[in-house]
PDB file of N, CA and C in Angstrom:
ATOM      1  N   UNK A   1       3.137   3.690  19.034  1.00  0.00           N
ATOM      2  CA  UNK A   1       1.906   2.971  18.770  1.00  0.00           C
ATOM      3  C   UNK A   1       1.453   3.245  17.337  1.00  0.00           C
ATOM      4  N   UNK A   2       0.938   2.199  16.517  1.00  0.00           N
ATOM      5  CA  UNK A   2       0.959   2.349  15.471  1.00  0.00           C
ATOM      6  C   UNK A   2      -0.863   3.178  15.368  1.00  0.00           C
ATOM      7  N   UNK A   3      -1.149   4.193  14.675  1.00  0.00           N
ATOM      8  CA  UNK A   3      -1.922   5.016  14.506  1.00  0.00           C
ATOM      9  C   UNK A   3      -2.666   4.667  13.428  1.00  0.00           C
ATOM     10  N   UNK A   4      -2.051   3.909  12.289  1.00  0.00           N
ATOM     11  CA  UNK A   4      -2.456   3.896  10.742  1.00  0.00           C
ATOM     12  C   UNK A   4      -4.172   3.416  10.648  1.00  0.00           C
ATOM     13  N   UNK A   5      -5.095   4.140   9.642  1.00  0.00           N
ATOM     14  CA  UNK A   5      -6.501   3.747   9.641  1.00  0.00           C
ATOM     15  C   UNK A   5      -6.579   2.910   8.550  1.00  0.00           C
ATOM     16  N   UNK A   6      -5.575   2.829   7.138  1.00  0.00           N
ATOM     17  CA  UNK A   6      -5.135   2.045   6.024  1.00  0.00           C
ATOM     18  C   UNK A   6      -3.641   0.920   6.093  1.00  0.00           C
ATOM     19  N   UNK A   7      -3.487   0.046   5.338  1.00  0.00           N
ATOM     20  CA  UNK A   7      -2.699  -0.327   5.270  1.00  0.00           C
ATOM     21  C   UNK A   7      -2.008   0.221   3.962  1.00  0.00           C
ATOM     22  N   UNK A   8      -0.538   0.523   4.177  1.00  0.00           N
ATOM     23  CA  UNK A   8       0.508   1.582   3.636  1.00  0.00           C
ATOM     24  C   UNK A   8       1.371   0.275   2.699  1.00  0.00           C
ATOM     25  N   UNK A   9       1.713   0.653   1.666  1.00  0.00           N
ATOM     26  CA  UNK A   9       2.110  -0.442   0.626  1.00  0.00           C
ATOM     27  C   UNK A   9       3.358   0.208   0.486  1.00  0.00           C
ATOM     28  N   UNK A  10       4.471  -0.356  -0.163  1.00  0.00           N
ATOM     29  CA  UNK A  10       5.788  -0.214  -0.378  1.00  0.00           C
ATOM     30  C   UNK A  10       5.637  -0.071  -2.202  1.00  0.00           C
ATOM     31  N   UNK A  11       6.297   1.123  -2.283  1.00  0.00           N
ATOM     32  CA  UNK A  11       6.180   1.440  -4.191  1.00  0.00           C
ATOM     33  C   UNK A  11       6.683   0.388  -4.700  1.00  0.00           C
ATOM     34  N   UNK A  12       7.582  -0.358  -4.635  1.00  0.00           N
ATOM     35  CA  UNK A  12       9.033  -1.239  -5.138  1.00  0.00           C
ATOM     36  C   UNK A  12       7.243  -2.285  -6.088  1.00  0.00           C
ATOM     37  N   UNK A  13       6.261  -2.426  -5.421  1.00  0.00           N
ATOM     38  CA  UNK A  13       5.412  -3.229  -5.801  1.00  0.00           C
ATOM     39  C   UNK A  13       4.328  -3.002  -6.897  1.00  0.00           C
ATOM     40  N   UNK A  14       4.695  -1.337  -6.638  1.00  0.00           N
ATOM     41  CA  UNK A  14       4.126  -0.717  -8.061  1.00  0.00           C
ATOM     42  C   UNK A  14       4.804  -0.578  -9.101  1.00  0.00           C
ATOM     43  N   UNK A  15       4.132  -0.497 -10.869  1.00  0.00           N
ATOM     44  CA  UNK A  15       4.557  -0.487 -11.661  1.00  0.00           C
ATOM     45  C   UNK A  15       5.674   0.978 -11.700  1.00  0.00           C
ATOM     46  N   UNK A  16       6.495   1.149 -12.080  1.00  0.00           N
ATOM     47  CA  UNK A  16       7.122   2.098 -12.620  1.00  0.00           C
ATOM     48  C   UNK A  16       6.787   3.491 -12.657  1.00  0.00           C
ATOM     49  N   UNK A  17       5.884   3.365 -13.811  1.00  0.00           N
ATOM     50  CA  UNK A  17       5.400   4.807 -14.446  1.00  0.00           C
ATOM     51  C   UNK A  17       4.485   5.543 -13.065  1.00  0.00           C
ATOM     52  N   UNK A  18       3.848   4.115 -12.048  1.00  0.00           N
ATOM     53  CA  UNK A  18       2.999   4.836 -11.565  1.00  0.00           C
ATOM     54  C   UNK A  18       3.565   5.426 -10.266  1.00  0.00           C
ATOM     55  N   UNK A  19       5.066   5.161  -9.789  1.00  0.00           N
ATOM     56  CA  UNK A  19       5.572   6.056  -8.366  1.00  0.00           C
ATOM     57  C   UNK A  19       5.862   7.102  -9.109  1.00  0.00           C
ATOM     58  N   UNK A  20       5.825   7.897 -10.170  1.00  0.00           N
ATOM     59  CA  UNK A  20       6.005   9.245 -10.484  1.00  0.00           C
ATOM     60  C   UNK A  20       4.910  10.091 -10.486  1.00  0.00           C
ATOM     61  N   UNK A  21       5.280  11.242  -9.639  1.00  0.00           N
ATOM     62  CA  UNK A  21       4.724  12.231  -9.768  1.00  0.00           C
ATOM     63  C   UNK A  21       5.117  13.781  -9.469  1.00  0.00           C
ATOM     64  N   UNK A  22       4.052  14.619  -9.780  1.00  0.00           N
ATOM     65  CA  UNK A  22       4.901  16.099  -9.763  1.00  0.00           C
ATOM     66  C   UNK A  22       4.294  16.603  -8.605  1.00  0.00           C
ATOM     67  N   UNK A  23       4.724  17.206  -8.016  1.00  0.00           N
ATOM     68  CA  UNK A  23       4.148  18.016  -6.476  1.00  0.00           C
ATOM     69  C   UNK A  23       4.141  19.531  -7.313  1.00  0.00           C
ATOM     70  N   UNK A  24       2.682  20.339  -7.269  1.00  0.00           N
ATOM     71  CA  UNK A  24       2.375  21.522  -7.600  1.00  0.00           C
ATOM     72  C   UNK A  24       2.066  22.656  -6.376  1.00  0.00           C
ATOM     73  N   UNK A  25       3.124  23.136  -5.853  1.00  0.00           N
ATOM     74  CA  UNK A  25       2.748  24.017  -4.877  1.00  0.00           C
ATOM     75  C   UNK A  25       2.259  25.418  -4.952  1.00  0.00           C
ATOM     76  N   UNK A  26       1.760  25.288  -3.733  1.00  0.00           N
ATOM     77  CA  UNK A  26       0.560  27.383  -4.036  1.00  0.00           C
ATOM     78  C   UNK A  26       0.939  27.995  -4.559  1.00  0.00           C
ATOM     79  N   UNK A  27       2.096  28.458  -4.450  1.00  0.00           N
ATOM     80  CA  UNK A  27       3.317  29.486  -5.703  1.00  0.00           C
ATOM     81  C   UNK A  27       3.337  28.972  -7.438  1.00  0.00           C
ATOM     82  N   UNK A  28       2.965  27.472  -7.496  1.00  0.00           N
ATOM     83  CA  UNK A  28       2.967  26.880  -9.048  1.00  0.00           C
ATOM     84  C   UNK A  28       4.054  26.388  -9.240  1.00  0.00           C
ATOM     85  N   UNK A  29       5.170  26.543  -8.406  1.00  0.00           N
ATOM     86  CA  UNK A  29       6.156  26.181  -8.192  1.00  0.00           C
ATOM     87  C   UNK A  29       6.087  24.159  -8.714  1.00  0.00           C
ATOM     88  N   UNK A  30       7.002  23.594  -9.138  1.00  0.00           N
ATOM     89  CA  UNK A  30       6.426  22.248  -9.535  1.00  0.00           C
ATOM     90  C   UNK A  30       7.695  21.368  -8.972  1.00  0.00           C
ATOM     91  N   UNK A  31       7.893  20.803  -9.325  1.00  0.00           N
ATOM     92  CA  UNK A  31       8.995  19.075  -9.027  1.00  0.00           C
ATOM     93  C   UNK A  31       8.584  17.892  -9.048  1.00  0.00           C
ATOM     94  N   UNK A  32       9.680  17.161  -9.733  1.00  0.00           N
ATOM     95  CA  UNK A  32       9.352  16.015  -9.888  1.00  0.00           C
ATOM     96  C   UNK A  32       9.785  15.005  -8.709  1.00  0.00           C
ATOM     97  N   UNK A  33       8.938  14.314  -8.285  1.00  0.00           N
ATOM     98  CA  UNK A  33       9.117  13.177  -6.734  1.00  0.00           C
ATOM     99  C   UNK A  33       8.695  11.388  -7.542  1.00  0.00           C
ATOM    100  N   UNK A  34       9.099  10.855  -6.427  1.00  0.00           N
ATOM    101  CA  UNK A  34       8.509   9.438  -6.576  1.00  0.00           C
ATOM    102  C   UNK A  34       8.290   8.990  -5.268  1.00  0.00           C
ATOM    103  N   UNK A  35       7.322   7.958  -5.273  1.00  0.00           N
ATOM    104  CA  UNK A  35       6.351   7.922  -4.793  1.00  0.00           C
ATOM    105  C   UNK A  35       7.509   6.304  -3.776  1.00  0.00           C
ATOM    106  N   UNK A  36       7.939   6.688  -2.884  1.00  0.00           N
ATOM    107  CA  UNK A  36       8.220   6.145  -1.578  1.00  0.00           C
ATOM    108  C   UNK A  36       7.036   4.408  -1.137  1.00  0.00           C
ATOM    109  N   UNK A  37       6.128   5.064  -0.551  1.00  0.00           N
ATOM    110  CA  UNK A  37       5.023   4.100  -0.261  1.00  0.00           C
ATOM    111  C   UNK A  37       3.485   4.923  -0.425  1.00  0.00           C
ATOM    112  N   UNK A  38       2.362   4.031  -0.304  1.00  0.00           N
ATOM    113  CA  UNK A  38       1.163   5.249  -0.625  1.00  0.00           C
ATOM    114  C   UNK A  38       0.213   3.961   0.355  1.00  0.00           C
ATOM    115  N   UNK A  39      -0.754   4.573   0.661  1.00  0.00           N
ATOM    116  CA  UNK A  39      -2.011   4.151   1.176  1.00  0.00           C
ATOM    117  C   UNK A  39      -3.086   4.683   0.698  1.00  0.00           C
ATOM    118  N   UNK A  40      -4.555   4.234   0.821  1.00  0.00           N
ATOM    119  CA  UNK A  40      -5.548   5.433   0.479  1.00  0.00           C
ATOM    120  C   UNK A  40      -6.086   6.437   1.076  1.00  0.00           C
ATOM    121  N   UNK A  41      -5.262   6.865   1.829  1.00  0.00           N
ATOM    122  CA  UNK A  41      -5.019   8.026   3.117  1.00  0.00           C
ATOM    123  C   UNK A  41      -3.782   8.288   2.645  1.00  0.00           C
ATOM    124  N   UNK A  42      -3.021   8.352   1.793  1.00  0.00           N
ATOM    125  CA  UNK A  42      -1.857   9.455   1.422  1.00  0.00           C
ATOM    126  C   UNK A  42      -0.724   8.776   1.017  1.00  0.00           C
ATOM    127  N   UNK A  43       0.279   9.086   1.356  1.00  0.00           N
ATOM    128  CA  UNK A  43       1.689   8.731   0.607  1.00  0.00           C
ATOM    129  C   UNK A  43       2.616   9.345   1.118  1.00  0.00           C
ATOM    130  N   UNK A  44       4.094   8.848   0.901  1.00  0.00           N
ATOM    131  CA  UNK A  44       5.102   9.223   0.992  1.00  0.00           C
ATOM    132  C   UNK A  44       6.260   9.660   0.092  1.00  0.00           C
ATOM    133  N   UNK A  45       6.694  10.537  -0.291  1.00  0.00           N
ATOM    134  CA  UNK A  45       7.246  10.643  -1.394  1.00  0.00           C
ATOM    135  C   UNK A  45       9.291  10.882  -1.392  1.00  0.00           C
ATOM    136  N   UNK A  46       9.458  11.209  -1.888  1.00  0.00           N
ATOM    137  CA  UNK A  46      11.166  10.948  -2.340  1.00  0.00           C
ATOM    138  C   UNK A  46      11.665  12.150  -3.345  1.00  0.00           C
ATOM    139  N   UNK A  47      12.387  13.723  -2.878  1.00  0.00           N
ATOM    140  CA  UNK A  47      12.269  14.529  -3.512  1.00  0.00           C
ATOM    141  C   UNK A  47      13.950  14.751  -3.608  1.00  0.00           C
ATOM    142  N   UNK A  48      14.284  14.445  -5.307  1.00  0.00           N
ATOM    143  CA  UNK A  48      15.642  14.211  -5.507  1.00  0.00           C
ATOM    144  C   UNK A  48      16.410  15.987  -4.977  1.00  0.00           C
ATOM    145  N   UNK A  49      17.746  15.374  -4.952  1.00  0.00           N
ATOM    146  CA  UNK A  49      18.386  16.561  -3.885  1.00  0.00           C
ATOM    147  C   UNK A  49      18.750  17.570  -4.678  1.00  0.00           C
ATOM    148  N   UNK A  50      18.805  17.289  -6.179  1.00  0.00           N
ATOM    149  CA  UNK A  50      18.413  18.664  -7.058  1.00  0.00           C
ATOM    150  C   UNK A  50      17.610  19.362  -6.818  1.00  0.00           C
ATOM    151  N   UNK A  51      16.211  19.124  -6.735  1.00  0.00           N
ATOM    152  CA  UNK A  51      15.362  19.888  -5.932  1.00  0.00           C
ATOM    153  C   UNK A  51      14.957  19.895  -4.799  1.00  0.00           C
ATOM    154  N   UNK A  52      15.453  19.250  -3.782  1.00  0.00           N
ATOM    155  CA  UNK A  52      15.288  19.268  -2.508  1.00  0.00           C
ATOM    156  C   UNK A  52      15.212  20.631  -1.767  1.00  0.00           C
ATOM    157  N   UNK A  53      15.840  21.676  -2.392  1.00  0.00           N
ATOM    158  CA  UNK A  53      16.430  22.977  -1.611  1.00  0.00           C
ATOM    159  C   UNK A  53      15.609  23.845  -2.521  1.00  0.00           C
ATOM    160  N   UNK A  54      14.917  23.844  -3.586  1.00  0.00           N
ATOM    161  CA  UNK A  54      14.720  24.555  -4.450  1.00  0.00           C
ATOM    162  C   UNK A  54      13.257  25.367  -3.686  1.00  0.00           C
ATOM    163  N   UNK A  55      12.467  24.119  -3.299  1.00  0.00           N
ATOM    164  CA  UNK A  55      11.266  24.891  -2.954  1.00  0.00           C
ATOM    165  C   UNK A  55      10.705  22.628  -2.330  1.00  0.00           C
ATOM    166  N   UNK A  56      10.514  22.802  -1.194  1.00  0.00           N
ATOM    167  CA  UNK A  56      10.048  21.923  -0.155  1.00  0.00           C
ATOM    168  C   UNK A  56       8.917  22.472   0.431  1.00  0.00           C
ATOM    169  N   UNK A  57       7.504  21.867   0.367  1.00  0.00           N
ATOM    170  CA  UNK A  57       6.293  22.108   1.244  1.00  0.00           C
ATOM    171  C   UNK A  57       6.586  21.776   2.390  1.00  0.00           C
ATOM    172  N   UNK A  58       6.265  23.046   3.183  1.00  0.00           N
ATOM    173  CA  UNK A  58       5.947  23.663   4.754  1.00  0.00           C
ATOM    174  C   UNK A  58       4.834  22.253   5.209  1.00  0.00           C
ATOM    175  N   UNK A  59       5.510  21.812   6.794  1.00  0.00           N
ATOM    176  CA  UNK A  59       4.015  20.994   7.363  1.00  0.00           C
ATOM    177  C   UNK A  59       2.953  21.664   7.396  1.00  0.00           C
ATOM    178  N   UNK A  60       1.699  21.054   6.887  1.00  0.00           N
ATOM    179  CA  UNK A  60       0.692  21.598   7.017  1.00  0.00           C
ATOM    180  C   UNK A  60       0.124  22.354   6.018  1.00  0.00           C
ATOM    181  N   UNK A  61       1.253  22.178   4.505  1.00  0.00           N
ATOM    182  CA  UNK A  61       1.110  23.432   3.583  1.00  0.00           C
ATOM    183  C   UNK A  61       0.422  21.869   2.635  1.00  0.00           C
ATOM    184  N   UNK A  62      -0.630  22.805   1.644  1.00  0.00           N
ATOM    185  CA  UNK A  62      -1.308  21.645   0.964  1.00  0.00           C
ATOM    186  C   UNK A  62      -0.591  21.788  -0.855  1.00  0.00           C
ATOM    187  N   UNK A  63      -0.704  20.519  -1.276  1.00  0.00           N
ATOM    188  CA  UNK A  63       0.007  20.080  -3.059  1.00  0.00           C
ATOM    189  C   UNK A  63      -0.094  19.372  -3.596  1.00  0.00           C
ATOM    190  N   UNK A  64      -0.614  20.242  -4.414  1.00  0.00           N
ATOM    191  CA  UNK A  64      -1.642  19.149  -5.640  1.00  0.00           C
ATOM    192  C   UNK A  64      -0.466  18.756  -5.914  1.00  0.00           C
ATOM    193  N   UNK A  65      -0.874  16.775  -5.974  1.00  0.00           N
ATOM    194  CA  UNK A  65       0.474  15.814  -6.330  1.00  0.00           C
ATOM    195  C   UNK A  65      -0.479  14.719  -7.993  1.00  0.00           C
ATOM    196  N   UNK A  66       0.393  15.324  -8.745  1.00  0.00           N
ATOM    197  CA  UNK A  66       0.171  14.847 -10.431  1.00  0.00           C
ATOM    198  C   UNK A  66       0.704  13.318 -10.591  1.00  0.00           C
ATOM    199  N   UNK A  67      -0.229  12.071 -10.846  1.00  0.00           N
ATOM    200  CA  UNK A  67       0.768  11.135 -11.380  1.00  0.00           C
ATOM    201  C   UNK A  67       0.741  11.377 -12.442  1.00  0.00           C
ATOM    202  N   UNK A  68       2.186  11.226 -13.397  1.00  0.00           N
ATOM    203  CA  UNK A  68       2.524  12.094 -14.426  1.00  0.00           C
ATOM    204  C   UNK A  68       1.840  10.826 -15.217  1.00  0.00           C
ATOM    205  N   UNK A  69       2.087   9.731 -14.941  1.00  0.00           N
ATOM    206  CA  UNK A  69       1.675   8.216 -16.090  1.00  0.00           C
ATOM    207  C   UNK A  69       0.245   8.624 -16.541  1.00  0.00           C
ATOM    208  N   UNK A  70      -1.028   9.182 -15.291  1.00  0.00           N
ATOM    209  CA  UNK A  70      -2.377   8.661 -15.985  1.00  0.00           C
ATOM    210  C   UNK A  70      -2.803  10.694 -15.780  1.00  0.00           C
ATOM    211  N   UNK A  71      -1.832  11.660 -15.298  1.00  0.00           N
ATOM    212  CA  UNK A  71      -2.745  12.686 -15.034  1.00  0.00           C
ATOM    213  C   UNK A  71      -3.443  13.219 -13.685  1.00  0.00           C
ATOM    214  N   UNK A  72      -3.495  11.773 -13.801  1.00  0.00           N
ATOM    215  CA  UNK A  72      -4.931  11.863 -12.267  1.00  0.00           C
ATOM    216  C   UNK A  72      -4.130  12.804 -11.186  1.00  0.00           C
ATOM    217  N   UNK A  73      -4.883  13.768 -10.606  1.00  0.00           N
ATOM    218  CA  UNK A  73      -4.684  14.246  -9.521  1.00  0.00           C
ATOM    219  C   UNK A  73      -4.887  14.344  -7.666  1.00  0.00           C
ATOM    220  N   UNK A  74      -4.539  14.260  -6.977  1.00  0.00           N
ATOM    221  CA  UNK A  74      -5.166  14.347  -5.094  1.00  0.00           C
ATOM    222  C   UNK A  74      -4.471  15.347  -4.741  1.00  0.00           C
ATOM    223  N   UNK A  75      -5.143  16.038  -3.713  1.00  0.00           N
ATOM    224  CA  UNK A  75      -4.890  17.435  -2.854  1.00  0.00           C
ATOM    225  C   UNK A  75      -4.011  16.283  -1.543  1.00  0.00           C
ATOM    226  N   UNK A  76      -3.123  16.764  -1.423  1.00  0.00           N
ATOM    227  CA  UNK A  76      -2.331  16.315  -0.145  1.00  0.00           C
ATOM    228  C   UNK A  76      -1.427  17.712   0.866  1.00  0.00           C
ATOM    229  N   UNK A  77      -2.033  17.302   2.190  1.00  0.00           N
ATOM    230  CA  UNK A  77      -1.030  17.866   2.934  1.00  0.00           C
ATOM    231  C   UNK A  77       0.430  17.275   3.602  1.00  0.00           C
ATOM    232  N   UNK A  78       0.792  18.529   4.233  1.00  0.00           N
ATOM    233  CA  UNK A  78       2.283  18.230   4.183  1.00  0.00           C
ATOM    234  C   UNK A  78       1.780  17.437   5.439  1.00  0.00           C
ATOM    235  N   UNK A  79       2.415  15.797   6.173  1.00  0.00           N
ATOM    236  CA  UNK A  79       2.741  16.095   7.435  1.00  0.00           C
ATOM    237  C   UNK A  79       4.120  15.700   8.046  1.00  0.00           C
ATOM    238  N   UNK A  80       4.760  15.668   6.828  1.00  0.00           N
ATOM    239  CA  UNK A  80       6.504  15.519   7.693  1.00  0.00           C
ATOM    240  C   UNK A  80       7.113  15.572   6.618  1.00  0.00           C
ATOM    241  N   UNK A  81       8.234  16.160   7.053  1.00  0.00           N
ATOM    242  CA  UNK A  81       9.709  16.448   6.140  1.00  0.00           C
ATOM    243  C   UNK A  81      10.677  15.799   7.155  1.00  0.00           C
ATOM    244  N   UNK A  82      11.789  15.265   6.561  1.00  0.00           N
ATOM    245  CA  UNK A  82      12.392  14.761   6.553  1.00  0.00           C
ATOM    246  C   UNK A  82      14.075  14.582   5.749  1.00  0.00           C
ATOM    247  N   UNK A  83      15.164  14.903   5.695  1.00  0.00           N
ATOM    248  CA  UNK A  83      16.278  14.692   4.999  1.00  0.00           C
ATOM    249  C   UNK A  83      16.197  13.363   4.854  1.00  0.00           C
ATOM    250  N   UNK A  84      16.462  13.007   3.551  1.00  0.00           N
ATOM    251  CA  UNK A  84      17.095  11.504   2.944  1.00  0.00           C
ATOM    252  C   UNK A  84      18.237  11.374   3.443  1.00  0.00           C
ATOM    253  N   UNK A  85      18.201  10.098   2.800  1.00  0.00           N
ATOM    254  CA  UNK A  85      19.904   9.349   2.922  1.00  0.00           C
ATOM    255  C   UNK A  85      20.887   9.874   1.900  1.00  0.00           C
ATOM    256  N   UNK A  86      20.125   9.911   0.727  1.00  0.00           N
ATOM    257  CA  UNK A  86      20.889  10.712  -0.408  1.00  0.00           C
ATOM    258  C   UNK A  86      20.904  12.289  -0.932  1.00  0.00           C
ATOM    259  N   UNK A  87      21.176  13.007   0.267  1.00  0.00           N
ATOM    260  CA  UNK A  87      20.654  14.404   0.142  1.00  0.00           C
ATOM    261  C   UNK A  87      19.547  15.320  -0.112  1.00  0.00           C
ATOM    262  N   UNK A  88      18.394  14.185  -0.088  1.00  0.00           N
ATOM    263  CA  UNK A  88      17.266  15.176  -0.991  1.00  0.00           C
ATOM    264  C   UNK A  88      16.263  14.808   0.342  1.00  0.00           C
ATOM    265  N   UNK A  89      14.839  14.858  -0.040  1.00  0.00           N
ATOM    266  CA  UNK A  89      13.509  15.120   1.122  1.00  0.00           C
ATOM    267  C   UNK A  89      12.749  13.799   1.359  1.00  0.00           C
ATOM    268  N   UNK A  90      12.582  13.247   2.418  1.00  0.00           N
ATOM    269  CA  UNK A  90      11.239  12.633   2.190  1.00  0.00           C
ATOM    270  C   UNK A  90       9.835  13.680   2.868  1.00  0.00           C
ATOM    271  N   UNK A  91       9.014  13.383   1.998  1.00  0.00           N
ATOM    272  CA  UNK A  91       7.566  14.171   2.489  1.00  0.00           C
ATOM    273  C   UNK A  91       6.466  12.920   2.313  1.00  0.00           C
ATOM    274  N   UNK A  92       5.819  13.622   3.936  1.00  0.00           N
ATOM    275  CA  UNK A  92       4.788  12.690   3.866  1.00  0.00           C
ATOM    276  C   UNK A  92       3.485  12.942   3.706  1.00  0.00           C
ATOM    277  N   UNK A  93       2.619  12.767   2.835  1.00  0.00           N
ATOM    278  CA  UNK A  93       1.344  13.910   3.009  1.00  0.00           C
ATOM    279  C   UNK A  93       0.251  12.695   2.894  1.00  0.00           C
ATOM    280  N   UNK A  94      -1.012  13.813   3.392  1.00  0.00           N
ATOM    281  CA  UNK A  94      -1.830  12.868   3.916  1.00  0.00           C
ATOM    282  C   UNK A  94      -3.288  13.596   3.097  1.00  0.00           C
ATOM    283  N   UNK A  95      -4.208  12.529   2.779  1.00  0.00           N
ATOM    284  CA  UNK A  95      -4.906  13.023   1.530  1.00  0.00           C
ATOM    285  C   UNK A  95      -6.478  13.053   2.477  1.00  0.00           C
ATOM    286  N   UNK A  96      -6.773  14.341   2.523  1.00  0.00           N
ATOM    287  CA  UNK A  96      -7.880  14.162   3.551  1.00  0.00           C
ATOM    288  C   UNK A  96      -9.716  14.270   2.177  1.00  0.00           C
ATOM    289  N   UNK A  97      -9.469  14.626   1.704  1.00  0.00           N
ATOM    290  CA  UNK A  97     -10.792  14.687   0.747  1.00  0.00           C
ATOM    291  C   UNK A  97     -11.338  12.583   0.411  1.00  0.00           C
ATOM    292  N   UNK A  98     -12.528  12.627   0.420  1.00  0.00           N
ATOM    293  CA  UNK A  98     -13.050  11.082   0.030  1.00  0.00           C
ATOM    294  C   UNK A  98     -12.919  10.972  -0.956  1.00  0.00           C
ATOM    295  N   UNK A  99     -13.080  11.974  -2.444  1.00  0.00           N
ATOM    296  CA  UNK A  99     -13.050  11.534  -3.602  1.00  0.00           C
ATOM    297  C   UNK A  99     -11.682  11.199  -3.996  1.00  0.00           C
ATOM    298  N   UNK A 100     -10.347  11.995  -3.436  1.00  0.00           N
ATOM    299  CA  UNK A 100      -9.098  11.783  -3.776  1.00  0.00           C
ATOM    300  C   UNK A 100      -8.562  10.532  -2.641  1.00  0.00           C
ATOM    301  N   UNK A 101      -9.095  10.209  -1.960  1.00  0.00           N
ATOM    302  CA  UNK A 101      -8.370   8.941  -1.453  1.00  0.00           C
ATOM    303  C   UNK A 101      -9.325   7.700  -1.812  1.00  0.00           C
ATOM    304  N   UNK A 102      -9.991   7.652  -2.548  1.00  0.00           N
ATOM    305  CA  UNK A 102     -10.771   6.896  -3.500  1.00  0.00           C
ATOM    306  C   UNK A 102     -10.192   6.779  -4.458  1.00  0.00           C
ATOM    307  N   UNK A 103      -9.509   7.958  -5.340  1.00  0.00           N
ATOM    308  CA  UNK A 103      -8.586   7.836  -6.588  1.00  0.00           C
ATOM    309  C   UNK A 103      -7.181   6.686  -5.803  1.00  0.00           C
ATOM    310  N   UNK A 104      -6.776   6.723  -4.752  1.00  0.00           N
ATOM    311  CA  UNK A 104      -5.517   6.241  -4.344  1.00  0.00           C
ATOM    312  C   UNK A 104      -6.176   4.852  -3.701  1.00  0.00           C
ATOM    313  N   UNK A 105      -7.059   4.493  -3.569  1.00  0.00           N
ATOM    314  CA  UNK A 105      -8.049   3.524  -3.291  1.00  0.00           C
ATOM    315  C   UNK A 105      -7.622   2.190  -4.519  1.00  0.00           C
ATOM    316  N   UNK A 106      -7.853   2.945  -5.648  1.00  0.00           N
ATOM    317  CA  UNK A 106      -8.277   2.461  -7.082  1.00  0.00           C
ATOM    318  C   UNK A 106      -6.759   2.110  -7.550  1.00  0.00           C
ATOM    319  N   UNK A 107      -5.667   3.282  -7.205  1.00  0.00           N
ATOM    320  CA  UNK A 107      -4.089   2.640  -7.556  1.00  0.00           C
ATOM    321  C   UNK A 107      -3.882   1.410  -7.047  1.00  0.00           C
ATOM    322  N   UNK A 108      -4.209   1.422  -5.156  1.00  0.00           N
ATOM    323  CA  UNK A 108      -3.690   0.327  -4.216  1.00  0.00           C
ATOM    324  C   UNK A 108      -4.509  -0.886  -5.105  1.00  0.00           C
ATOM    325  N   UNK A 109      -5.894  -1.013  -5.403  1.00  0.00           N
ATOM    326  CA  UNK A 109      -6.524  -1.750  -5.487  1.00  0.00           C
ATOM    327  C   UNK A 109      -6.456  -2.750  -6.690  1.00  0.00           C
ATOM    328  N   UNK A 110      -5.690  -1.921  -7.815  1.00  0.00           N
ATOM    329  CA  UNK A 110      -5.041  -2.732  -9.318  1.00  0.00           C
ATOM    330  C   UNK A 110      -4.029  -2.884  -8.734  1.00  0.00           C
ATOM    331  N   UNK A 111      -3.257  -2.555  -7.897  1.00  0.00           N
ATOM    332  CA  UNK A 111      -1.746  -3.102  -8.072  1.00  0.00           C
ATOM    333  C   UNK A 111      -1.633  -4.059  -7.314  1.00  0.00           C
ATOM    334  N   UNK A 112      -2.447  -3.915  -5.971  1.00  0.00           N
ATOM    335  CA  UNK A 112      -2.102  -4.934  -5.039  1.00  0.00           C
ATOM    336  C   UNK A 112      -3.031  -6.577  -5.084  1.00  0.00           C
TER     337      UNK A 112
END
């Protein structure tokens, strides 16, 4: 049953610069991801299999996710991991603060 409170957009429809971003975990630990699909309730991301093994957020573990194009930042938690098709992660995190799913509000809302 479908659960969703937003409707979830496919990146392929966003510009470029803007499915990049860096996932900053509690350790400072960093990586670079792209951005899968996003809603203004969170996103899905795509973590190449170079770093896939290096350091992957725990469900439930929270990461500050950087779009590298404008800066802007949202607090996201983990809520699924996943192996790719091409060796690396999908993660799905979910952005519970109003002001940061307002920032992802404002992406969906120019692009779409």
């Amino acid at each position: 049953m479908e659960r969703r409170v937003s409707k979830r957009y496919d990146a392929d429809l966003l510009q470029e610069d803007v499915t990049r971003v860096k996932l900053i975990f509690p350790d400072k630990y960093e990586i670079d991801a792209s951005i899968l699909d996003i809603s203004s309730h969170g996103l899905r991301v795509s973590i190449p299999p170079s770093s896939a093994f290096l350091s992957i957020p725990q469900k439930d573990e929270t990461v500050k996710i950087i779009f590298t194009a404008t800066q802007m930042h949202v607090i996201g938690r983990c809520i699924y991991l996943m192996n790719g098709s091409n060796g690396g992660m999908l993660v799905g995190f979910c952005v519970l603060d109003p002001d940061d799913q307002s920032k992802l509000s404002k992406i969906v809302d120019t692009t779409y």
